[in-house]
PDB file of N, CA and C in Angstrom:
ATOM      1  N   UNK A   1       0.857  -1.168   0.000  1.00  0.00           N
ATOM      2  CA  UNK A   1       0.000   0.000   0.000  1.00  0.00           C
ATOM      3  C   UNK A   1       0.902   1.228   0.000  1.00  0.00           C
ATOM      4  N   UNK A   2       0.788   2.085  -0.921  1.00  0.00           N
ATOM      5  CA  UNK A   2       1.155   3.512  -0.952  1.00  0.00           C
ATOM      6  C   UNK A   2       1.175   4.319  -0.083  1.00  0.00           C
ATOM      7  N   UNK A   3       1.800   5.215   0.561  1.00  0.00           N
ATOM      8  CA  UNK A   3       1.788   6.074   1.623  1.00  0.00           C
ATOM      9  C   UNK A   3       0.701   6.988   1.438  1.00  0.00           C
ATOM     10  N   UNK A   4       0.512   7.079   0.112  1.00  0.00           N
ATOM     11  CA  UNK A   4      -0.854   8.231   0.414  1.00  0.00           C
ATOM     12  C   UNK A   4      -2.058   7.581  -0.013  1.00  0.00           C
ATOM     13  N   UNK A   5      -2.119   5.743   0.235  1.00  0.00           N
ATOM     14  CA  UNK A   5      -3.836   5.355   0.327  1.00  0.00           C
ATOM     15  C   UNK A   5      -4.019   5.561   1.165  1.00  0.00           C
ATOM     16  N   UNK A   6      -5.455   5.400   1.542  1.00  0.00           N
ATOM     17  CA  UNK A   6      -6.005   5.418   2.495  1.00  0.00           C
ATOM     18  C   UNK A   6      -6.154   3.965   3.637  1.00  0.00           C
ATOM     19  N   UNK A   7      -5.570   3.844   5.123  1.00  0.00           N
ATOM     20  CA  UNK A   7      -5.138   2.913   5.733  1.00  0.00           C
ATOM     21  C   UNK A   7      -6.769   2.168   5.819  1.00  0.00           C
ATOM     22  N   UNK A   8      -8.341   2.527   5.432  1.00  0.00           N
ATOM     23  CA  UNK A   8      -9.152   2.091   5.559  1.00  0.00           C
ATOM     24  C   UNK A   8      -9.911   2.341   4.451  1.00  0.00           C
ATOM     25  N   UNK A   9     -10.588   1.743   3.907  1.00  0.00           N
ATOM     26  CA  UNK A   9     -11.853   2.079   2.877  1.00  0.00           C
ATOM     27  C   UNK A   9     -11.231   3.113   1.515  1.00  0.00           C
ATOM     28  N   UNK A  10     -11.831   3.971   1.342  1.00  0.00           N
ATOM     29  CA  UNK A  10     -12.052   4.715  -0.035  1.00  0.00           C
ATOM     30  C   UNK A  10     -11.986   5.946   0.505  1.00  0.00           C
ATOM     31  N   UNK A  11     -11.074   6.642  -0.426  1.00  0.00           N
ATOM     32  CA  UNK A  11     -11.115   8.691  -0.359  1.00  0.00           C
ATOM     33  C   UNK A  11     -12.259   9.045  -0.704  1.00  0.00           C
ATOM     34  N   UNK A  12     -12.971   7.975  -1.662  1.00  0.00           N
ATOM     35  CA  UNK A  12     -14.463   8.788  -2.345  1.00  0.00           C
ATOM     36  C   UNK A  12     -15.386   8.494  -1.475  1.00  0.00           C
ATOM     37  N   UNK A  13     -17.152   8.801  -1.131  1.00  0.00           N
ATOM     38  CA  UNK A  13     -18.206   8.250  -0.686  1.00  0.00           C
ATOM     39  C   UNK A  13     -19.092   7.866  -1.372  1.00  0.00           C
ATOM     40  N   UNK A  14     -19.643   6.647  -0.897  1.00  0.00           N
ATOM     41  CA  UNK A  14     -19.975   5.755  -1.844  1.00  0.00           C
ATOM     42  C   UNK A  14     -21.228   6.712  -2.717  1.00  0.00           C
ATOM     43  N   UNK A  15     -21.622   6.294  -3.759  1.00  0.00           N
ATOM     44  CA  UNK A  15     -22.623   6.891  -4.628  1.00  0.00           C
ATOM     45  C   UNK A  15     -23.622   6.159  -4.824  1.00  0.00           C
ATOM     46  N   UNK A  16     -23.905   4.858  -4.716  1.00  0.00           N
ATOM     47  CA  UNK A  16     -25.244   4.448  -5.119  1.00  0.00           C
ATOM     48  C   UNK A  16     -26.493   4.541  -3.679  1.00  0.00           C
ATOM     49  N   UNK A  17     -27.538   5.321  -3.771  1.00  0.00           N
ATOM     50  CA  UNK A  17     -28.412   5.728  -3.032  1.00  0.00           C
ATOM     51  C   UNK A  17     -30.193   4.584  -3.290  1.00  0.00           C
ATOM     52  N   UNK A  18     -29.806   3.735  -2.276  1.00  0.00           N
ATOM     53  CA  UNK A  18     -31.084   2.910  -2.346  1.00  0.00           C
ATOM     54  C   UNK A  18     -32.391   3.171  -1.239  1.00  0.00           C
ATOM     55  N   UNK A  19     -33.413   3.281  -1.809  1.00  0.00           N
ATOM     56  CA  UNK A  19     -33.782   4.644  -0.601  1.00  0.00           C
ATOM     57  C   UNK A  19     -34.581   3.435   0.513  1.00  0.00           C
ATOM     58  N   UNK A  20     -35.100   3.678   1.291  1.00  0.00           N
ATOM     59  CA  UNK A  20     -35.582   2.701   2.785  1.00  0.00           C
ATOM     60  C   UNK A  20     -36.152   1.926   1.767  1.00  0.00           C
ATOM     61  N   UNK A  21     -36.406   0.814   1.705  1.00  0.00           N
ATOM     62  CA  UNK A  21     -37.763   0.300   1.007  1.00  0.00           C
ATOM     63  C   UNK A  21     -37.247  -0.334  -0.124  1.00  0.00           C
ATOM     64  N   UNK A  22     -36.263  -0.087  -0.788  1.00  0.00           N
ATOM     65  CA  UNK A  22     -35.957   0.347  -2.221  1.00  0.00           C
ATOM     66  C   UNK A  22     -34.965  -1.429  -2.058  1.00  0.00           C
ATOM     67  N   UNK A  23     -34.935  -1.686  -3.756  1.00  0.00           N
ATOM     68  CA  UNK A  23     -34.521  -3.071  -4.042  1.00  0.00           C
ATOM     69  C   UNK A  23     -33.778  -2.997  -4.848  1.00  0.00           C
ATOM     70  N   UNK A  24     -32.200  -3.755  -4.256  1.00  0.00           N
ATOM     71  CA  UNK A  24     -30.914  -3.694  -5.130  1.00  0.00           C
ATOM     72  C   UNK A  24     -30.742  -5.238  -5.096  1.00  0.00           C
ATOM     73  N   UNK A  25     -30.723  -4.996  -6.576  1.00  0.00           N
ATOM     74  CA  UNK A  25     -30.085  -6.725  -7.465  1.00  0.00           C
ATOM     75  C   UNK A  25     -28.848  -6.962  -7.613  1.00  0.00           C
ATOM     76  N   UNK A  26     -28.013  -8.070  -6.698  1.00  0.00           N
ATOM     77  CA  UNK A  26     -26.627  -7.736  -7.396  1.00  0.00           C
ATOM     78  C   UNK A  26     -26.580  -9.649  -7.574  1.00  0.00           C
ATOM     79  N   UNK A  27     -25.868  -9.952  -8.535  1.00  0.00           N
ATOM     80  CA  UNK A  27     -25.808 -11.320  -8.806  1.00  0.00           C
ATOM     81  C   UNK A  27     -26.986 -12.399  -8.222  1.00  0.00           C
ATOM     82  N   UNK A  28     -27.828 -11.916  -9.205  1.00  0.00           N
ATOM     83  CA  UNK A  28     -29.047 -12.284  -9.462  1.00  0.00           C
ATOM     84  C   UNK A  28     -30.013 -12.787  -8.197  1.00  0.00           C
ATOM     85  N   UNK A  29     -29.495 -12.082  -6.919  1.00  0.00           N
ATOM     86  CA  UNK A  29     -30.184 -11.730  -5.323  1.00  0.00           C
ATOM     87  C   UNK A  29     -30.306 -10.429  -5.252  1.00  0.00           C
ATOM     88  N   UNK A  30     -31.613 -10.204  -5.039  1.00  0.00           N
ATOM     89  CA  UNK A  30     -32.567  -8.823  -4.180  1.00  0.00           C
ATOM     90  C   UNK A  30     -32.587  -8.654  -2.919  1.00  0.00           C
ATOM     91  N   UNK A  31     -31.777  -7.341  -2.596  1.00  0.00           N
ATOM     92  CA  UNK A  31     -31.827  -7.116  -1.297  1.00  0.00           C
ATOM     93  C   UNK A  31     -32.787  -5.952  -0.551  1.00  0.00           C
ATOM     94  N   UNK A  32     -33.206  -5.673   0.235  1.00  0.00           N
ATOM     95  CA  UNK A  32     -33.885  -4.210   0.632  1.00  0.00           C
ATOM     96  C   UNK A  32     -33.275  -3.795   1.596  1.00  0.00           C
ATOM     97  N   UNK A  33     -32.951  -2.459   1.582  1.00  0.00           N
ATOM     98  CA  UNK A  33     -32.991  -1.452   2.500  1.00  0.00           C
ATOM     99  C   UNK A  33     -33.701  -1.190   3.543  1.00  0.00           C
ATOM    100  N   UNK A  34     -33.431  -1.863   4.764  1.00  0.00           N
ATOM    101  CA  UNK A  34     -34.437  -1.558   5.861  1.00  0.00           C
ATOM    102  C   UNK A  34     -33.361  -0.365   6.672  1.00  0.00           C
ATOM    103  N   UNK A  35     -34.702   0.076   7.359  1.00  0.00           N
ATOM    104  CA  UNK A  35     -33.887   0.972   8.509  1.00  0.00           C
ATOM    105  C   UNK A  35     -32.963   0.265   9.432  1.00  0.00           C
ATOM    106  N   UNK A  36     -31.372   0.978   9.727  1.00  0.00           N
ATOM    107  CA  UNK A  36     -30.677   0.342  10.657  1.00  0.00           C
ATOM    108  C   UNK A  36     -31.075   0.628  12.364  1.00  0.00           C
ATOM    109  N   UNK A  37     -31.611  -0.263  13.253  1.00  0.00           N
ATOM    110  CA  UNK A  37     -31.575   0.127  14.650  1.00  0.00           C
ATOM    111  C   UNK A  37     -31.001   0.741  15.062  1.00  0.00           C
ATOM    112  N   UNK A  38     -31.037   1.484  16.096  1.00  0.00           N
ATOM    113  CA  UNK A  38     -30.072   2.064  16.981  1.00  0.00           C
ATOM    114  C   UNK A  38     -29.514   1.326  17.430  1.00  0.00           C
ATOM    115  N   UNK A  39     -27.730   1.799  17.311  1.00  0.00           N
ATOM    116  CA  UNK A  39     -26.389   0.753  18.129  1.00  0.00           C
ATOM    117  C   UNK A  39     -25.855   1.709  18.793  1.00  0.00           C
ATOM    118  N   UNK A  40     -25.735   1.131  19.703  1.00  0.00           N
ATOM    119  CA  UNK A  40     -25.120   1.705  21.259  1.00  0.00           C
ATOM    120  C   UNK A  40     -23.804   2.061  21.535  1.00  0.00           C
ATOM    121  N   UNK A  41     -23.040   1.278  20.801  1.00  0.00           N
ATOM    122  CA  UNK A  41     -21.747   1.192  20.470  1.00  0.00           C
ATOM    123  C   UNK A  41     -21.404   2.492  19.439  1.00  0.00           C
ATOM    124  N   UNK A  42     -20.138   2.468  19.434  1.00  0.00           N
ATOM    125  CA  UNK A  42     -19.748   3.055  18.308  1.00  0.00           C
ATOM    126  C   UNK A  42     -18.795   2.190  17.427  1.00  0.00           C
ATOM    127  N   UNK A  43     -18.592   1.358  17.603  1.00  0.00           N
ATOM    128  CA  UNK A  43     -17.814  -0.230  17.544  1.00  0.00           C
ATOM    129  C   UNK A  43     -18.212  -0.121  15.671  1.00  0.00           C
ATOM    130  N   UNK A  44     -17.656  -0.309  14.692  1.00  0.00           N
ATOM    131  CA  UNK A  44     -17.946   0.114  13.571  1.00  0.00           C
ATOM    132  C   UNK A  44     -18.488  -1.590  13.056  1.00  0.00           C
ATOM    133  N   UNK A  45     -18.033  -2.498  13.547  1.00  0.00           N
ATOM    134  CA  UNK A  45     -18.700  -3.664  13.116  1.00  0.00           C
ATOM    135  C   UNK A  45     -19.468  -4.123  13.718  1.00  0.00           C
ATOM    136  N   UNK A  46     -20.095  -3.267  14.875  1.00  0.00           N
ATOM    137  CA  UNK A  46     -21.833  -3.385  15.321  1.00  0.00           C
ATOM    138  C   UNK A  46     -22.635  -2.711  14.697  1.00  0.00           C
ATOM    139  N   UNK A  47     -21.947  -1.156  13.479  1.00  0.00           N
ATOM    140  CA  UNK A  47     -22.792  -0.730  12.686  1.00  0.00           C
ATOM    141  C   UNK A  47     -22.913  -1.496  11.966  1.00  0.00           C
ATOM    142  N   UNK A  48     -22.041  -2.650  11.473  1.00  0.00           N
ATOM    143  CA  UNK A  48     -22.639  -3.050   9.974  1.00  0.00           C
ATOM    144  C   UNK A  48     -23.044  -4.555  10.761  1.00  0.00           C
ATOM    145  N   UNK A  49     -22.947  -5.054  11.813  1.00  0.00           N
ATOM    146  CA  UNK A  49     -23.432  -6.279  12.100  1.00  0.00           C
ATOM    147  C   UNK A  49     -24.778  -7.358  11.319  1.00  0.00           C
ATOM    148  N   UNK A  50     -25.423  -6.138  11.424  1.00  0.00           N
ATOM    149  CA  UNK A  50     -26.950  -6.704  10.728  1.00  0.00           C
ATOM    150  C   UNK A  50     -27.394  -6.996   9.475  1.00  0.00           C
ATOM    151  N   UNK A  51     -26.114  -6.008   8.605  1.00  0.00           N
ATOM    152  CA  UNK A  51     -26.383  -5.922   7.043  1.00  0.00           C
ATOM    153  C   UNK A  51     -25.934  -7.471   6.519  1.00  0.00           C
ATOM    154  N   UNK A  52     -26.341  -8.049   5.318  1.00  0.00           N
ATOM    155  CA  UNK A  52     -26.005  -9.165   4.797  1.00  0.00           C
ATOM    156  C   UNK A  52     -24.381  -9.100   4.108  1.00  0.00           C
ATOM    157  N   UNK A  53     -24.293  -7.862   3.638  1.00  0.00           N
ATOM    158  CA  UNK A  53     -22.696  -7.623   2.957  1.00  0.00           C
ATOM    159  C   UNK A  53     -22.254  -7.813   4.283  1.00  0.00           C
ATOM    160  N   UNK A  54     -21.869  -7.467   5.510  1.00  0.00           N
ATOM    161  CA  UNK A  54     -20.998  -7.635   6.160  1.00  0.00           C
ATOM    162  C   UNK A  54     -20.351  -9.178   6.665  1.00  0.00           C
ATOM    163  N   UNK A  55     -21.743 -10.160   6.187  1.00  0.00           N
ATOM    164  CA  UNK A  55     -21.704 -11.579   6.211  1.00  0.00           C
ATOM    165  C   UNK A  55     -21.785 -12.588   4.946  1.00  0.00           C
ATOM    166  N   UNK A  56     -21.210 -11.935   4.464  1.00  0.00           N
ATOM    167  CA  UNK A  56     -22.157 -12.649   2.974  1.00  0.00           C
ATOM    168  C   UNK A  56     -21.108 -12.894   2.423  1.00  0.00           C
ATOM    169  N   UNK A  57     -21.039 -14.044   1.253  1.00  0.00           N
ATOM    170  CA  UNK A  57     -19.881 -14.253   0.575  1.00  0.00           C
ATOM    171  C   UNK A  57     -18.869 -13.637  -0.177  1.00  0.00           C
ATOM    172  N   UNK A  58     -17.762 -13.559  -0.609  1.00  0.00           N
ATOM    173  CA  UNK A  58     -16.975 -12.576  -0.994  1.00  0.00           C
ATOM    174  C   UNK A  58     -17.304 -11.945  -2.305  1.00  0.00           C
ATOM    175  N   UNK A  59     -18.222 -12.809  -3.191  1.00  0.00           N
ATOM    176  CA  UNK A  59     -18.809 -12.125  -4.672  1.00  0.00           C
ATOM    177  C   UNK A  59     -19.780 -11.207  -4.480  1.00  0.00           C
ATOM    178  N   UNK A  60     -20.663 -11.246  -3.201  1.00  0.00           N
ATOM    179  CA  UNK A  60     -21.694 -10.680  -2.954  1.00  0.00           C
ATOM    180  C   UNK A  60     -20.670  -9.007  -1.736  1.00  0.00           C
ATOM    181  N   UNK A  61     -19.836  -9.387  -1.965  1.00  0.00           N
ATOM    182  CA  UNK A  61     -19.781  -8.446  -0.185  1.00  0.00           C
ATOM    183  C   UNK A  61     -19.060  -6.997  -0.230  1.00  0.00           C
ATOM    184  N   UNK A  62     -18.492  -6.518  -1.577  1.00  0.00           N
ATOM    185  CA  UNK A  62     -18.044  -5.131  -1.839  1.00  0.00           C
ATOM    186  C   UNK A  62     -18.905  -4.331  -1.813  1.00  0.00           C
ATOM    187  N   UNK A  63     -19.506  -3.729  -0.510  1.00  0.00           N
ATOM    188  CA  UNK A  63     -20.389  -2.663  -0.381  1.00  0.00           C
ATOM    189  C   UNK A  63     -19.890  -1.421  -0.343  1.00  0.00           C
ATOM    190  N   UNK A  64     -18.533  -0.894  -0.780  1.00  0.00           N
ATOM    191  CA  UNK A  64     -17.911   0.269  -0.954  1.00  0.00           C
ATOM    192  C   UNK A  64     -19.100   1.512  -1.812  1.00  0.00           C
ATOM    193  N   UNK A  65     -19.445   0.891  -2.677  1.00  0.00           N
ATOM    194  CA  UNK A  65     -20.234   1.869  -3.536  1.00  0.00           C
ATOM    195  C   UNK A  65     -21.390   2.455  -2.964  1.00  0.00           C
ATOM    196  N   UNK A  66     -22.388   1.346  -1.927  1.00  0.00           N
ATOM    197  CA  UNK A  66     -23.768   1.807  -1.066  1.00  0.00           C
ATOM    198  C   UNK A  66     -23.792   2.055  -0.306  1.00  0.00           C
ATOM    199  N   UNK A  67     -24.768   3.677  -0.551  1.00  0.00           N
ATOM    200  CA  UNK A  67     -24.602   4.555   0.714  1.00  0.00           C
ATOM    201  C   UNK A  67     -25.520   4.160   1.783  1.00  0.00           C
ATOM    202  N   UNK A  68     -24.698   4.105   2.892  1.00  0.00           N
ATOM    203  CA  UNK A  68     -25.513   3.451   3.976  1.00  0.00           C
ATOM    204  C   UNK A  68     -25.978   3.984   5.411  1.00  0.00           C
ATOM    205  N   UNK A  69     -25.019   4.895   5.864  1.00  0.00           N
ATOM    206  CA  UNK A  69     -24.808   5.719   6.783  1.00  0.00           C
ATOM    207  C   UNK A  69     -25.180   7.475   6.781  1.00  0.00           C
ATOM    208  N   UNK A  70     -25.608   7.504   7.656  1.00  0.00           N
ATOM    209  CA  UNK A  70     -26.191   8.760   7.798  1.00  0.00           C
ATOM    210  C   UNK A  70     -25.810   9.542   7.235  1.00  0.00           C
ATOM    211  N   UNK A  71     -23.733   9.957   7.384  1.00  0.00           N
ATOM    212  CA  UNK A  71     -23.261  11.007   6.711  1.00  0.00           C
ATOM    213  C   UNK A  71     -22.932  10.744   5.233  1.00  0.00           C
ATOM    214  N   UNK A  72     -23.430   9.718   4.252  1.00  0.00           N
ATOM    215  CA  UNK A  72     -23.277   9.602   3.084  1.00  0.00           C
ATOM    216  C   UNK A  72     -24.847   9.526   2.462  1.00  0.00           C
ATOM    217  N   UNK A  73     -26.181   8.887   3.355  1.00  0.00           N
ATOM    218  CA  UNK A  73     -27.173   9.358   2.300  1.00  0.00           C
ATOM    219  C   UNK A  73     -28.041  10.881   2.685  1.00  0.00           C
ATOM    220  N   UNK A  74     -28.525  11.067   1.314  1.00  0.00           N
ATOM    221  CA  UNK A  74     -29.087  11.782   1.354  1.00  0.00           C
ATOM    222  C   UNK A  74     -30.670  12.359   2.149  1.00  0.00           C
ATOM    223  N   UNK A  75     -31.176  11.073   2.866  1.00  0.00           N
ATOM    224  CA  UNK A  75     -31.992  10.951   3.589  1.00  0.00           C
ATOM    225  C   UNK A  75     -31.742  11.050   5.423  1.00  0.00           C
ATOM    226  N   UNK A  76     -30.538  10.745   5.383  1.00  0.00           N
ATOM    227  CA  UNK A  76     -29.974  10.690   6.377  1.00  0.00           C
ATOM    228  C   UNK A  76     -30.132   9.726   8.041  1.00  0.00           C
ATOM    229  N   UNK A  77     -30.610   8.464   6.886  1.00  0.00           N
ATOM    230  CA  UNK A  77     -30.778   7.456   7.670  1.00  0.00           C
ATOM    231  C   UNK A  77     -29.890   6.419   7.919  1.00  0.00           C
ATOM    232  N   UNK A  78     -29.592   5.581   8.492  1.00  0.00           N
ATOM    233  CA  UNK A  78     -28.866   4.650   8.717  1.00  0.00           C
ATOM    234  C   UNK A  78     -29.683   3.004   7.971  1.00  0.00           C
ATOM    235  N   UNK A  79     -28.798   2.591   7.048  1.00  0.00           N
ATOM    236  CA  UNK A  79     -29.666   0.805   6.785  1.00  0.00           C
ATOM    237  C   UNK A  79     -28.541   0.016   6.814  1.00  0.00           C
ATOM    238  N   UNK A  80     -29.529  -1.348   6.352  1.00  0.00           N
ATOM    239  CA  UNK A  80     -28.781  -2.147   6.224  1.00  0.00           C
ATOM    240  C   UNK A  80     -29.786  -2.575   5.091  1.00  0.00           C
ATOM    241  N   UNK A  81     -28.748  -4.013   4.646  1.00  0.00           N
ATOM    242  CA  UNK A  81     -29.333  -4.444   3.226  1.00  0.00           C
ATOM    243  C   UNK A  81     -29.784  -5.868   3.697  1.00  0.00           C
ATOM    244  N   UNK A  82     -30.600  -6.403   3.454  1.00  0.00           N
ATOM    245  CA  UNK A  82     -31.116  -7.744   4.107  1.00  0.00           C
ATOM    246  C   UNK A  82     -31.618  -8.775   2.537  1.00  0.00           C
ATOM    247  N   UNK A  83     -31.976  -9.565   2.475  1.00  0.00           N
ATOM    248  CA  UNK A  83     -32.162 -10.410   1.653  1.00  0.00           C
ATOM    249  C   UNK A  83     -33.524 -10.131   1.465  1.00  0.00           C
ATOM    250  N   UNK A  84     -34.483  -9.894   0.043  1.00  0.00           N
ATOM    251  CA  UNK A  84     -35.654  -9.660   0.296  1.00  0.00           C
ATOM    252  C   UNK A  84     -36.249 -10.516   0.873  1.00  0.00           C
ATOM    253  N   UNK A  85     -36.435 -12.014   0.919  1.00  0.00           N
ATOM    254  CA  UNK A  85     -37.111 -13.064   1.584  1.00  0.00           C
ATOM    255  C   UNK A  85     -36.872 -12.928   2.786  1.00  0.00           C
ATOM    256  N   UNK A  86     -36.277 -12.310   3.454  1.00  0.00           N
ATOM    257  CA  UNK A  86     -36.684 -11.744   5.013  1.00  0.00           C
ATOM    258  C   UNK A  86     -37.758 -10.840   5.104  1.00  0.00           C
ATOM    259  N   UNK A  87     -37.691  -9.702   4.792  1.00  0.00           N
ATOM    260  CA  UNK A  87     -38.338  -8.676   4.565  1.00  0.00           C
ATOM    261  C   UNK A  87     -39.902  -8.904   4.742  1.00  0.00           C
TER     262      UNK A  87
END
């Protein structure tokens, strides 16, 4: 790694905006956007605990691009992405 990457994640914020409710297809599984609970922690892998990318197999799990967190969407909610057959 280069001295001037970044030691975590991406310089950019992510851009794709899936709004509460809203259904993203990625290798031929539908996920939805539910609201994320309140976490107590600030523990950054109790924010993403619940989402399926944070557990999910490695073809499915580059969530760099979806905005998920308060200070990246435009709604200014917190989600996670769940499998629609939960939902």
């Amino acid at each position: 790694m280069s001295k001037d990457s970044p030691k975590y994640g991406s310089l950019t914020l992510p851009t794709k905006f899936i709004p509460v409710g809203g259904v993203l297809e990625r290798c031929g599984e539908r996920f939805v956007a539910v609201p994320r609970p309140h976490i107590s922690t600030l523990a950054v892998a109790d924010a993403c605990k619940g989402c399926y990318f944070a557990k999910c197999p490695s073809s499915l799990s580059n969530c760099n691009t979806l905005q998920c967190s308060v200070w990246d969407r435009r709604d200014g909610r917190n989600v996670w992405f769940v499998p629609e057959v939960e939902v």
